[in-house]
N, C-alpha and C. Protein backbone atom coordinates (compact mmCIF):
# COMPACT_ATOMS: atom_id res chain seq x y z
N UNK A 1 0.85 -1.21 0.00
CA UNK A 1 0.00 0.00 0.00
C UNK A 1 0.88 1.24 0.00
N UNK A 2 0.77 1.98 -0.74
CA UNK A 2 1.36 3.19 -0.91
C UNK A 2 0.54 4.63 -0.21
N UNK A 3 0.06 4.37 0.03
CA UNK A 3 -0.84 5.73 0.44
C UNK A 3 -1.64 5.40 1.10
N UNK A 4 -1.10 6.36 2.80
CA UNK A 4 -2.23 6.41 3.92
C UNK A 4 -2.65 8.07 4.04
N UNK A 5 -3.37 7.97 5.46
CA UNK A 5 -4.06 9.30 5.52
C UNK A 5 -3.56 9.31 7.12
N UNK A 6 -3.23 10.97 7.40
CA UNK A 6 -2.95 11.22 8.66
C UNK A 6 -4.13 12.11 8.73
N UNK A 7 -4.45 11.93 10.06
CA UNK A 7 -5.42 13.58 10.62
C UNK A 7 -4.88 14.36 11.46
N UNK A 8 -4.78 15.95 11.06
CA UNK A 8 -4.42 16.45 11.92
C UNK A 8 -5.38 18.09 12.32
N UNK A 9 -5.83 18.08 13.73
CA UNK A 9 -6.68 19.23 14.58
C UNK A 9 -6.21 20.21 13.94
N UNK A 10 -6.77 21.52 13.41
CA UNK A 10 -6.38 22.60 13.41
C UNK A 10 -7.55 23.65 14.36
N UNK A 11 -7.24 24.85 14.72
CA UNK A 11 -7.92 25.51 15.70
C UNK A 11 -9.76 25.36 15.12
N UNK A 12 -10.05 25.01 13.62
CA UNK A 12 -11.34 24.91 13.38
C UNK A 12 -11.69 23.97 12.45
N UNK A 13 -10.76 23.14 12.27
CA UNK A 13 -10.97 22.12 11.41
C UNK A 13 -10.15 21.04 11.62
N UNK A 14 -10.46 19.82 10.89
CA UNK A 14 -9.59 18.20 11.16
C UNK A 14 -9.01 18.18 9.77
N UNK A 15 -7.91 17.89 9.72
CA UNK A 15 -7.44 18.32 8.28
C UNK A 15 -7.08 16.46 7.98
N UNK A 16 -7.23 16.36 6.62
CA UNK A 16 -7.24 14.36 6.75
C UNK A 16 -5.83 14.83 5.62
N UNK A 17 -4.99 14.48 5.70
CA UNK A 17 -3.40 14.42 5.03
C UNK A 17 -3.00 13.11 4.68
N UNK A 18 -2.68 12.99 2.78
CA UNK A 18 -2.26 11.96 2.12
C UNK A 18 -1.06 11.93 2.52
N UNK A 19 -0.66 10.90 2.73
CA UNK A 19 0.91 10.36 2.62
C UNK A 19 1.35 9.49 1.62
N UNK A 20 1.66 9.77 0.40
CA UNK A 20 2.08 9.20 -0.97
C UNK A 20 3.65 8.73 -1.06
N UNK A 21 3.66 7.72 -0.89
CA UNK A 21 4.83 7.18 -1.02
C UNK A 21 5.46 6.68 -2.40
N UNK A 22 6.88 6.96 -2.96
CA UNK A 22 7.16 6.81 -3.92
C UNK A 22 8.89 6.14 -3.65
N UNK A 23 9.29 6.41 -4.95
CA UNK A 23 11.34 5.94 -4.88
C UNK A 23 11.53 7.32 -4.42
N UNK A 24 11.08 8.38 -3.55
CA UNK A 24 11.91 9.84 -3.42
C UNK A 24 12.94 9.16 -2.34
N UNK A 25 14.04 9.77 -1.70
CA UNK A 25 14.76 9.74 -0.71
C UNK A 25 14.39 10.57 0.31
N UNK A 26 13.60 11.42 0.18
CA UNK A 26 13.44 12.75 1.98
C UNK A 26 12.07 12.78 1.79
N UNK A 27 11.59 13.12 2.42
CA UNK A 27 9.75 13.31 3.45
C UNK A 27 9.96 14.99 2.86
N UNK A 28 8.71 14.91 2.31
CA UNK A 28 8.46 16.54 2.07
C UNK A 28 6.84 16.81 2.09
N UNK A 29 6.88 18.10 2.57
CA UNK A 29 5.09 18.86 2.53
C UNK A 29 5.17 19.47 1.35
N UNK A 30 3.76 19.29 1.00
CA UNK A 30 3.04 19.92 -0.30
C UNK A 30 1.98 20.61 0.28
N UNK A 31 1.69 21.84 0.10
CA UNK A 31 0.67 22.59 0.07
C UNK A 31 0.56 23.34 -0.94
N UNK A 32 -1.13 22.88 -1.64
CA UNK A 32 -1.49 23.08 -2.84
C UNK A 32 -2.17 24.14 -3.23
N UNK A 33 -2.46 24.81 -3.81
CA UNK A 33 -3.46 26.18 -4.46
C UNK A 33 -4.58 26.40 -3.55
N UNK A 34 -5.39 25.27 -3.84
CA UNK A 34 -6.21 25.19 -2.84
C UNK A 34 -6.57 24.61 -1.64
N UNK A 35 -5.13 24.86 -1.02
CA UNK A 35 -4.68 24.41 0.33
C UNK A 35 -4.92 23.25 0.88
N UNK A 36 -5.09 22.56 0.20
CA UNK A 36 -5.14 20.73 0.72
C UNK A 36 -3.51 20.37 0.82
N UNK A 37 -3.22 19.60 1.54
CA UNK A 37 -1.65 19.40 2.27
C UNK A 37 -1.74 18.12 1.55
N UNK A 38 -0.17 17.60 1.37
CA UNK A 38 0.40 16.52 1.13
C UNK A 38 1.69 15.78 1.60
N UNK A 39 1.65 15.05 2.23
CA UNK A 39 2.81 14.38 2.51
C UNK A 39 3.09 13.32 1.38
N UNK A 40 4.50 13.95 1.14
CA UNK A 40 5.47 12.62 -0.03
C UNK A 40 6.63 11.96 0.57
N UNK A 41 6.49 10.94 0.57
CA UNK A 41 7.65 10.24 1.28
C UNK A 41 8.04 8.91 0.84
N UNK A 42 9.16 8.54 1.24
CA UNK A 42 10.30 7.31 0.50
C UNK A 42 9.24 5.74 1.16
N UNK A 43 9.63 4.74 -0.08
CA UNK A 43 8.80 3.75 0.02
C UNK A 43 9.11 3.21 1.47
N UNK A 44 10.36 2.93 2.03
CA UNK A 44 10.29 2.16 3.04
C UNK A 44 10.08 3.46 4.59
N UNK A 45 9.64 4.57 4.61
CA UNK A 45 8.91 5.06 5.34
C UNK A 45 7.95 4.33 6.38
N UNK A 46 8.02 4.40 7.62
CA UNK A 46 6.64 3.68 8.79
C UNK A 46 5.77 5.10 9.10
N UNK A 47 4.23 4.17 8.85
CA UNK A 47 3.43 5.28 9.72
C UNK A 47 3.69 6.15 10.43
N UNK A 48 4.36 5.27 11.78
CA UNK A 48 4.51 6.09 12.30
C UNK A 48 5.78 7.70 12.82
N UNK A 49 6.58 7.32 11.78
CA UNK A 49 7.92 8.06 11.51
C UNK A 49 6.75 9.40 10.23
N UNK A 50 5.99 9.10 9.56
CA UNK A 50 5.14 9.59 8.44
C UNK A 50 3.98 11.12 9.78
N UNK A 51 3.46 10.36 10.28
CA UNK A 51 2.56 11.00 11.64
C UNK A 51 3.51 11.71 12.38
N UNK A 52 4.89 11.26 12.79
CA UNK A 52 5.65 12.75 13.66
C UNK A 52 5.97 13.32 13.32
N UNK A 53 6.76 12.99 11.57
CA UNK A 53 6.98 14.28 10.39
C UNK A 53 5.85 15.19 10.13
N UNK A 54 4.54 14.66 10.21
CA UNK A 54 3.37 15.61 10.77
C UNK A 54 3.22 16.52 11.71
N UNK A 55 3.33 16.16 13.06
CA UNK A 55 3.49 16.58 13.90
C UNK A 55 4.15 17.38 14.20
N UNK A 56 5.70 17.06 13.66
CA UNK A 56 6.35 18.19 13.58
C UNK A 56 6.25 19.53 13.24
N UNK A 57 5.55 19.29 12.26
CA UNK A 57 5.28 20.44 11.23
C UNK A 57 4.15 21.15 11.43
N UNK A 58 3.24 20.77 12.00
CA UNK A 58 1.91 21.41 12.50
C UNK A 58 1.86 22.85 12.00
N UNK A 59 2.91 23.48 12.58
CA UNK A 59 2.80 24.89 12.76
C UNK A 59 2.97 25.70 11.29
N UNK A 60 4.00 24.69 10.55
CA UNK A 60 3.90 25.21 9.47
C UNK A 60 3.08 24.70 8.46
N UNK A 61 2.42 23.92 9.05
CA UNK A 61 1.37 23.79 7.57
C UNK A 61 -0.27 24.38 7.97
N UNK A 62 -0.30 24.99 9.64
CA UNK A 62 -0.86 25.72 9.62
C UNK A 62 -0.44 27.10 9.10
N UNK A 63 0.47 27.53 8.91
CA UNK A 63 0.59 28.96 8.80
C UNK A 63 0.75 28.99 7.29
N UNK A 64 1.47 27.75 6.78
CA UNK A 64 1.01 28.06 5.17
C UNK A 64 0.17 27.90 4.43
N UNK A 65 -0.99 27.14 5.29
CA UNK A 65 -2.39 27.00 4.55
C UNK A 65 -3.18 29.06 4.77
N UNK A 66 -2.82 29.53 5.66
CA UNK A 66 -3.62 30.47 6.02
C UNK A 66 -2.74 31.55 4.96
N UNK A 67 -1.65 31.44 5.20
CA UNK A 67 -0.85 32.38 4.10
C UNK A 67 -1.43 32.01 2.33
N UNK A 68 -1.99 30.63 2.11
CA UNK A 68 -2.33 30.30 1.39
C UNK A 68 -3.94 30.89 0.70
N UNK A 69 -4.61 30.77 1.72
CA UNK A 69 -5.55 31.44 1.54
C UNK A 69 -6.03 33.23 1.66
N UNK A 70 -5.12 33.25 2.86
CA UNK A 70 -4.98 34.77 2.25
C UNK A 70 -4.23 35.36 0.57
N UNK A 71 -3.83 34.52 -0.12
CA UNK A 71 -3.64 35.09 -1.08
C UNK A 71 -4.61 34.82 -1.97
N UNK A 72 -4.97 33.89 -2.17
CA UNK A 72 -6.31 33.46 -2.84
C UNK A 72 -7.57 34.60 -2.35
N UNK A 73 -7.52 35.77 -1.40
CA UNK A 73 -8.56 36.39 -0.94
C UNK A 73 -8.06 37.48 -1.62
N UNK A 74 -6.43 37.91 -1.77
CA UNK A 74 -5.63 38.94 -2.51
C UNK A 74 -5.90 38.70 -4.01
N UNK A 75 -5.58 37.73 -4.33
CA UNK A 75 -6.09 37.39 -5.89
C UNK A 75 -7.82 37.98 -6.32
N UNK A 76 -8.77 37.34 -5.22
CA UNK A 76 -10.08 37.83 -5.92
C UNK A 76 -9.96 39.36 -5.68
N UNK A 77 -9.45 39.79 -4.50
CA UNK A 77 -9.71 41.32 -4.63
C UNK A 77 -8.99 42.03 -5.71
N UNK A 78 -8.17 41.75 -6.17
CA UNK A 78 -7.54 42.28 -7.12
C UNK A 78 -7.89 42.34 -8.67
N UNK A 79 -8.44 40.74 -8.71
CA UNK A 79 -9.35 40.24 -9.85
C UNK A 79 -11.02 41.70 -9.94
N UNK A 80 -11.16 41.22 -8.48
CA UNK A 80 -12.59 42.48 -8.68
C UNK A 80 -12.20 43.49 -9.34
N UNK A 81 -11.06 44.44 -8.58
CA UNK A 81 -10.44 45.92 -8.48
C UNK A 81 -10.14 46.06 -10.12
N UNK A 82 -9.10 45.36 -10.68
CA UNK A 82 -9.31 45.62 -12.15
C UNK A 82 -9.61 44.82 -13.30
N UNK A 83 -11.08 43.63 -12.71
CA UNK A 83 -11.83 43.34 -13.70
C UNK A 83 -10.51 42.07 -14.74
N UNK A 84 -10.08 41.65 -13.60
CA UNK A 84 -8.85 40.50 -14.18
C UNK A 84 -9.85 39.38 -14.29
N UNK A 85 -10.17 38.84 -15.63
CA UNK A 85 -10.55 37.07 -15.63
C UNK A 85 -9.92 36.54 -15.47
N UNK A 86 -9.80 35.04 -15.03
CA UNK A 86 -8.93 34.40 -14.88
C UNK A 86 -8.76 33.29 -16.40
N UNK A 87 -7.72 33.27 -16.63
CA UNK A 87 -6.73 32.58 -17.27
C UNK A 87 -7.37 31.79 -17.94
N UNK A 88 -8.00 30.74 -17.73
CA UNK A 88 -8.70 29.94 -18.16
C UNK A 88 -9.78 29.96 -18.92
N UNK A 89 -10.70 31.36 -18.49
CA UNK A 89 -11.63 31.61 -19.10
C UNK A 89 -11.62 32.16 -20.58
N UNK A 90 -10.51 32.70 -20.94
CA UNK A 90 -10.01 33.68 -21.92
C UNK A 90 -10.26 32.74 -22.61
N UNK A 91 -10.18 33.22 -24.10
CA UNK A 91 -10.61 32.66 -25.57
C UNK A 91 -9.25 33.18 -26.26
N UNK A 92 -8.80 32.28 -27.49
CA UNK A 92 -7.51 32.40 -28.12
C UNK A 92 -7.63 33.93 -28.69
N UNK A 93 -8.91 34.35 -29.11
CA UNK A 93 -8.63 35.78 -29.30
C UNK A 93 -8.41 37.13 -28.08
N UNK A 94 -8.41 36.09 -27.03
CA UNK A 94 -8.40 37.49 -26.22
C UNK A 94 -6.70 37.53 -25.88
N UNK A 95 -6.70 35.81 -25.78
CA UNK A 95 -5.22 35.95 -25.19
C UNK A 95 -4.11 36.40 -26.51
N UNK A 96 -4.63 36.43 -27.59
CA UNK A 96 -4.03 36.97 -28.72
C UNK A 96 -3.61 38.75 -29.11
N UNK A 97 -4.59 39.34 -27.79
CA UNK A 97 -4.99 40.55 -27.86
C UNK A 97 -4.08 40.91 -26.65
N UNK A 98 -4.14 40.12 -25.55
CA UNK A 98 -3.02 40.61 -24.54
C UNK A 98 -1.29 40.23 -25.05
N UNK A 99 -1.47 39.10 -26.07
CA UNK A 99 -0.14 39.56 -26.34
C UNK A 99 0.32 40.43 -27.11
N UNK A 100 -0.65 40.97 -28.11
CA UNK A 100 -0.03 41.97 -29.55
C UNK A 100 0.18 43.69 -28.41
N UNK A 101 -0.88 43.44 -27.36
CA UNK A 101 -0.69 44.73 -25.86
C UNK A 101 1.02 44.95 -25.92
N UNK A 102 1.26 43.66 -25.33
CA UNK A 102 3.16 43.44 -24.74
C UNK A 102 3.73 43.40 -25.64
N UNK A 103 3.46 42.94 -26.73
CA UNK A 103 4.67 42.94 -27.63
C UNK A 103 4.50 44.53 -28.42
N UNK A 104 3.63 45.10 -28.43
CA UNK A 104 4.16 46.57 -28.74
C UNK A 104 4.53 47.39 -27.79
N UNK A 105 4.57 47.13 -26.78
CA UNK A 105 5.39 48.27 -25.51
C UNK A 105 7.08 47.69 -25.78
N UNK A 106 6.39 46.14 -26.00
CA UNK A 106 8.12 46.20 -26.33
C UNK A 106 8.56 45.99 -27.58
N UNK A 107 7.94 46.57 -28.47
CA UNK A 107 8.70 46.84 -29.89
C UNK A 107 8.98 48.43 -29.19
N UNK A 108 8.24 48.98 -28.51
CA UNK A 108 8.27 51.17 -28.11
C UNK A 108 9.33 51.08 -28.01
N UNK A 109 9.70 50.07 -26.56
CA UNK A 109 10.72 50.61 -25.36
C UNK A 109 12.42 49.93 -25.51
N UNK A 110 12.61 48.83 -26.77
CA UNK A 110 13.63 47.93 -26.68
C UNK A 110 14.41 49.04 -27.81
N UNK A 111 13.98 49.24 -28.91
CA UNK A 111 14.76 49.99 -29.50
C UNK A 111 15.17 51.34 -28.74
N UNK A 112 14.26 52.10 -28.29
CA UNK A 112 14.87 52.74 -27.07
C UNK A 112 16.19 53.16 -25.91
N UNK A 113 16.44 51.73 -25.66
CA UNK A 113 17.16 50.96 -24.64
C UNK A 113 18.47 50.58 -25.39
N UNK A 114 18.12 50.36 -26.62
CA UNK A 114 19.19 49.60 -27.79
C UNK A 114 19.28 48.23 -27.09
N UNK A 115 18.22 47.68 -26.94
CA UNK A 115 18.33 46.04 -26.64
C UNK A 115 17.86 45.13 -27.89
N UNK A 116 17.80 43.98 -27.34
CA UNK A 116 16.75 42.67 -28.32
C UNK A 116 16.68 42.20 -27.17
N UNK A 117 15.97 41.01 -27.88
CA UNK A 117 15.32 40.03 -26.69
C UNK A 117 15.40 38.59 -27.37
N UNK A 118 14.73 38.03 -26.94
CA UNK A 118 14.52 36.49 -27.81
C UNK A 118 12.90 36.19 -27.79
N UNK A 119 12.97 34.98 -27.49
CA UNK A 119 11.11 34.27 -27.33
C UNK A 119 10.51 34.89 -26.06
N UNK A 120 9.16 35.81 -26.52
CA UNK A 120 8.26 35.97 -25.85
C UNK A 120 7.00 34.99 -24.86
N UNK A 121 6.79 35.37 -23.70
CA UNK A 121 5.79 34.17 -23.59
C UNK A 121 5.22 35.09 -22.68
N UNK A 122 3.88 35.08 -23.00
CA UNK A 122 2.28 35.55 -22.24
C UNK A 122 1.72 34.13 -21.14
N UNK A 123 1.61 34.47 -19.76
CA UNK A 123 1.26 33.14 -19.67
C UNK A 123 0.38 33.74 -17.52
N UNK A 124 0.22 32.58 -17.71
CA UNK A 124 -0.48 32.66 -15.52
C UNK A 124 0.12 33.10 -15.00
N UNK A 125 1.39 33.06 -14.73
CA UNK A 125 2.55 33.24 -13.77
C UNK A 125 2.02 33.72 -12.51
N UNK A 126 2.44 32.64 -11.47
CA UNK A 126 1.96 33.03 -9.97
C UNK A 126 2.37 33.80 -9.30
N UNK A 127 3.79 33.73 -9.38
CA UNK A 127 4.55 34.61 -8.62
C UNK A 127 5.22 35.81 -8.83
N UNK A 128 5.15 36.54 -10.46
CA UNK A 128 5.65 37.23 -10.90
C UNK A 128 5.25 37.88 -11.81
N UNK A 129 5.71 39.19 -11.95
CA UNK A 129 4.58 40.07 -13.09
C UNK A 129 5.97 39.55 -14.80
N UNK A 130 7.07 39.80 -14.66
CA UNK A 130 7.42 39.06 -15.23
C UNK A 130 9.23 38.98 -15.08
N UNK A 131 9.62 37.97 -16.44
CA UNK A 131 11.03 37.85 -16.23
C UNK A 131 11.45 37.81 -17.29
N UNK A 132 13.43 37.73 -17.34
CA UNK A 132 14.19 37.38 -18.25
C UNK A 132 14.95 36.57 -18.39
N UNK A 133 15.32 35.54 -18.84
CA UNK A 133 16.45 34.69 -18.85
C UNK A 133 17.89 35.00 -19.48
N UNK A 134 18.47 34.05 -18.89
CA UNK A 134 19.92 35.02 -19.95
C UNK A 134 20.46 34.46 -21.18
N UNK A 135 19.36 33.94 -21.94
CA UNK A 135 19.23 33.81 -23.51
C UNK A 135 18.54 34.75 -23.60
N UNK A 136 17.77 35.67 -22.99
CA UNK A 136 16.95 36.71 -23.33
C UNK A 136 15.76 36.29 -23.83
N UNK A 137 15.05 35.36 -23.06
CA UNK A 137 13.79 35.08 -22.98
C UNK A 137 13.15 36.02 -22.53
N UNK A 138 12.13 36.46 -22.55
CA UNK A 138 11.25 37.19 -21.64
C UNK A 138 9.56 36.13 -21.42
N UNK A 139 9.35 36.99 -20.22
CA UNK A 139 8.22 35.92 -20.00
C UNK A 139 7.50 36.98 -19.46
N UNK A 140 6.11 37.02 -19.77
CA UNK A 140 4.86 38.25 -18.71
C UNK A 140 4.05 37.66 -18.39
N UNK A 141 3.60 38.15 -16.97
CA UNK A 141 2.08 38.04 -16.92
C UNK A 141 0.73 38.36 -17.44
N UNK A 142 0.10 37.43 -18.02
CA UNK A 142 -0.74 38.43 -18.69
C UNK A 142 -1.92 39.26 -18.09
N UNK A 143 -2.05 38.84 -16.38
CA UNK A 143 -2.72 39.97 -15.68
C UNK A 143 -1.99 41.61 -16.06
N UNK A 144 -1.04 41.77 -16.73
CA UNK A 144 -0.42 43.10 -16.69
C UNK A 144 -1.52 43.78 -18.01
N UNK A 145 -1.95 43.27 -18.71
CA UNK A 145 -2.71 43.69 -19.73
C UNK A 145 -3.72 44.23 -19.19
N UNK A 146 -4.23 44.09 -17.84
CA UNK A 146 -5.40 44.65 -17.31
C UNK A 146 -5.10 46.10 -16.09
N UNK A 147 -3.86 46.45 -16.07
CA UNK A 147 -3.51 47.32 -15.24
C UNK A 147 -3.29 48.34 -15.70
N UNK A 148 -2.91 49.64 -15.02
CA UNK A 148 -2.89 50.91 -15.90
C UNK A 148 -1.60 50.73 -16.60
N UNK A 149 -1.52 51.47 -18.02
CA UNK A 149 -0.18 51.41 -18.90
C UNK A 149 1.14 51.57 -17.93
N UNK A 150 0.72 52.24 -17.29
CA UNK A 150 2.12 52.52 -16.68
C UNK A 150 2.94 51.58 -15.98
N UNK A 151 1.97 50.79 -15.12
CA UNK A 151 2.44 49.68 -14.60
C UNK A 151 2.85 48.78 -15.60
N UNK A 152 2.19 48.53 -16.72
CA UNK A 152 2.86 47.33 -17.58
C UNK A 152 4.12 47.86 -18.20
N UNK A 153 4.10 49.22 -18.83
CA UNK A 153 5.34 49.55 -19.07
C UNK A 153 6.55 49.76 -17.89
N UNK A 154 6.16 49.98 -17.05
CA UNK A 154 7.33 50.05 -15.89
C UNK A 154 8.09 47.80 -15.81
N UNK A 155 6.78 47.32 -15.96
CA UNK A 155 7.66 45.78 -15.78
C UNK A 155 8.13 45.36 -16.99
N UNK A 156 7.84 46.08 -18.29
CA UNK A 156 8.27 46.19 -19.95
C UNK A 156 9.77 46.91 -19.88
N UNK A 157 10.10 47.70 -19.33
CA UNK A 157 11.25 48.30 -19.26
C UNK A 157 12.00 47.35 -18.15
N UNK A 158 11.72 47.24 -17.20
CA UNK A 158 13.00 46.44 -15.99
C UNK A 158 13.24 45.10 -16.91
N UNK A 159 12.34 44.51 -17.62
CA UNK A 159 12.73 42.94 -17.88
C UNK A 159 13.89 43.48 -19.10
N UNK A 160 13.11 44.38 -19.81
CA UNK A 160 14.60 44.71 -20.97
C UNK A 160 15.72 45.36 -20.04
N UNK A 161 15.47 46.01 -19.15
CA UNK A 161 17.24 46.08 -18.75
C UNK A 161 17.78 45.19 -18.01
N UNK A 162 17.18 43.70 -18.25
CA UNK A 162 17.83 43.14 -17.42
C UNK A 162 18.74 42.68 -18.88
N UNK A 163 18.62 42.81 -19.76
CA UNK A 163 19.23 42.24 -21.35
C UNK A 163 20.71 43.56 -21.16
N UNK A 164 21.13 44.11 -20.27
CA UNK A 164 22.20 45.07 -20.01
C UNK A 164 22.65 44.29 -18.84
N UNK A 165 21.60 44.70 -17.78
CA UNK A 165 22.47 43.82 -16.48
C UNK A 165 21.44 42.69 -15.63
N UNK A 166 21.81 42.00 -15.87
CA UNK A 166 20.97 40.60 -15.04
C UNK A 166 20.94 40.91 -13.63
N UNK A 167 20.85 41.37 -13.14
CA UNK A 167 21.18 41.98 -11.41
C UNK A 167 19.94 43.17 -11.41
N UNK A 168 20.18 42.93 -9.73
CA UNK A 168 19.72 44.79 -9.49
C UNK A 168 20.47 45.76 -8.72
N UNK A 169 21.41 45.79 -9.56
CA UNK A 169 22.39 46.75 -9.51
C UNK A 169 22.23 48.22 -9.55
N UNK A 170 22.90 49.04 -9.11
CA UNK A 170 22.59 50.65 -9.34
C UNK A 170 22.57 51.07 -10.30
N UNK A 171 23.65 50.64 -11.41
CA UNK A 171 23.47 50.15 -13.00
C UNK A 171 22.00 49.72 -13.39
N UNK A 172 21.43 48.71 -13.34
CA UNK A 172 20.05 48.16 -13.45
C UNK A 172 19.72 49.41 -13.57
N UNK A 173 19.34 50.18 -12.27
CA UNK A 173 18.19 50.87 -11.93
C UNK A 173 18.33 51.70 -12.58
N UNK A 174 19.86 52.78 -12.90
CA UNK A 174 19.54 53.54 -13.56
C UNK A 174 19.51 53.48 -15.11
N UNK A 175 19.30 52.43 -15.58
CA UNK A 175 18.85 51.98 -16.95
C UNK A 175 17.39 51.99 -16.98
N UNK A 176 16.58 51.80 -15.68
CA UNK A 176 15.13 51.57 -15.71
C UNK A 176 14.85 53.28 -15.45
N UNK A 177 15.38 53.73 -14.78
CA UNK A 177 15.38 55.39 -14.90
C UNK A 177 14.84 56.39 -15.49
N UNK A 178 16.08 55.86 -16.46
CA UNK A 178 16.45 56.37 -18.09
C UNK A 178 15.36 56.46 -18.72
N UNK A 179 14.83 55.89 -18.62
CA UNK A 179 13.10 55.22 -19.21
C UNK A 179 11.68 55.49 -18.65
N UNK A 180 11.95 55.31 -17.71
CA UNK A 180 10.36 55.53 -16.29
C UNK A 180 10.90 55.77 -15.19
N UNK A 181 11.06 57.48 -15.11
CA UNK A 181 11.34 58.55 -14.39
C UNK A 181 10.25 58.27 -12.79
N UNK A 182 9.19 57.39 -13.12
CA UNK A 182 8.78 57.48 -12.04
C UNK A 182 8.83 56.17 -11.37
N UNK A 183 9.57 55.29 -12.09
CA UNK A 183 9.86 54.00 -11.47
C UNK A 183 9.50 53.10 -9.94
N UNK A 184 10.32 54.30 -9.41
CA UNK A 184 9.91 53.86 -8.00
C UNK A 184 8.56 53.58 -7.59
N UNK A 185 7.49 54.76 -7.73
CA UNK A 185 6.25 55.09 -7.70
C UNK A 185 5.09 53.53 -8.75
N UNK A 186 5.72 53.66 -9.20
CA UNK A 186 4.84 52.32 -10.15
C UNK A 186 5.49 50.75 -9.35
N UNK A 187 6.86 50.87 -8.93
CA UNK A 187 7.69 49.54 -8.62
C UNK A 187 6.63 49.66 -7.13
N UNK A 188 6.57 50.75 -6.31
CA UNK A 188 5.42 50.81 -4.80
C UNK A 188 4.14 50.32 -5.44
N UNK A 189 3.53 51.12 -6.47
CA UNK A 189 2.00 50.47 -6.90
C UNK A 189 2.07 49.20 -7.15
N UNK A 190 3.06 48.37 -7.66
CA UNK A 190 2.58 47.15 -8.53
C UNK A 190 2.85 45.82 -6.56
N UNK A 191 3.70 46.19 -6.12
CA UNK A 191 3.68 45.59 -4.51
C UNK A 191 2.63 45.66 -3.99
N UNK A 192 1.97 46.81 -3.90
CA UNK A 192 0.55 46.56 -3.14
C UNK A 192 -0.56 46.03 -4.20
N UNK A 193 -0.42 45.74 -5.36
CA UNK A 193 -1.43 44.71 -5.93
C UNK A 193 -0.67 43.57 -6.17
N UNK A 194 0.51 43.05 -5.58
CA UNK A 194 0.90 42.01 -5.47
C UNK A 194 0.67 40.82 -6.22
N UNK A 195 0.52 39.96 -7.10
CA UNK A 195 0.03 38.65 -7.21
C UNK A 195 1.19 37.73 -6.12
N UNK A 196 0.73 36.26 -6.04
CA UNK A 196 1.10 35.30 -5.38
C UNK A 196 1.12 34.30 -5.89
């Protein structure tokens, strides 16, 4: 048998926790989107070594289920505030429409900069409005299509100067500067609408 169930009390609920056993070598927690917990652990694992690695952890899989759901409460408010659908719902023409958005701020702002870039990608991204790799990938969120211009161009400009300096260097910044004089002010706005 590969898979039992632990229970564990929380201050308002009994939480019932899989323990999925596989070939891994270390015991690890999973906490998922929608905050259901998981224990993964090595085949020759005992119950009861499985239940104190529980135990142990109590505290943090209470505090990351609640951190969990508070962002999921940050997400809908934010979703309300500027009318963000979610991801899924979109139709190939819409998501076709948030990318031709990004890819002309950054046809504006790259010649600008005297950069290039490489492969574009529009996509969910949980944790980030967006990034660069150092093939010069770029990657966005496509919640940025729903925010004021400024904010999307302020994360349109930092990902191209990272195609100068991969860091955030004083260099960096004043390449993002150079560009969006009010940087700071949009880099404070886009923190307090946070995604997660």
């Amino acid at each position: 048998m590969n898979h039992w169930e632990i229970m564990i009390k929380t201050e308002n609920e009994t939480l019932c926790i899989p323990i999925i056993r596989s070939k891994r070598k270390t015991l690890a927690l999973q906490v998922t989107g929608n905050s259901d917990v998981i224990v993964r652990a090595p085949q020759q694992i005992t119950r009861r070594e499985a239940e104190l690695f529980v135990q142990k952890n109590a505290e943090w899989i209470k505090r990351t289920r609640r951190e969990m759901e508070l962002r999921c409460e940050r997400q809908k408010e934010m979703a309300e505030e500027y009318r963000i659908p979610d991801y899924t719902s979109l139709t190939p023409m819409e998501k076709n429409k948030i990318r031709r958005h990004i890819m002309e701020r950054l046809k504006l702002y790259a010649p600008q900069m005297g950069v290039n870039y490489a492969r574009v990608t529009v996509r969910d991204q949980k944790t980030r409005w967006g990034s660069c790799s150092s093939k010069g990938n770029l990657n966005f969120n496509y919640r940025l299509h729903y925010l004021p211009q400024e904010l999307m161009d302020y994360v349109v400009v930092h990902e191209l100067a990272h195609r100068i300096h991969m860091n955030h260097s004083r260099e960096f910044w004043e390449v993002v500067a150079a560009i969006d004089a009010d940087y700071k002010e949009h880099r404070k706005r886009l923190k307090e609408i946070r995604i997660y």
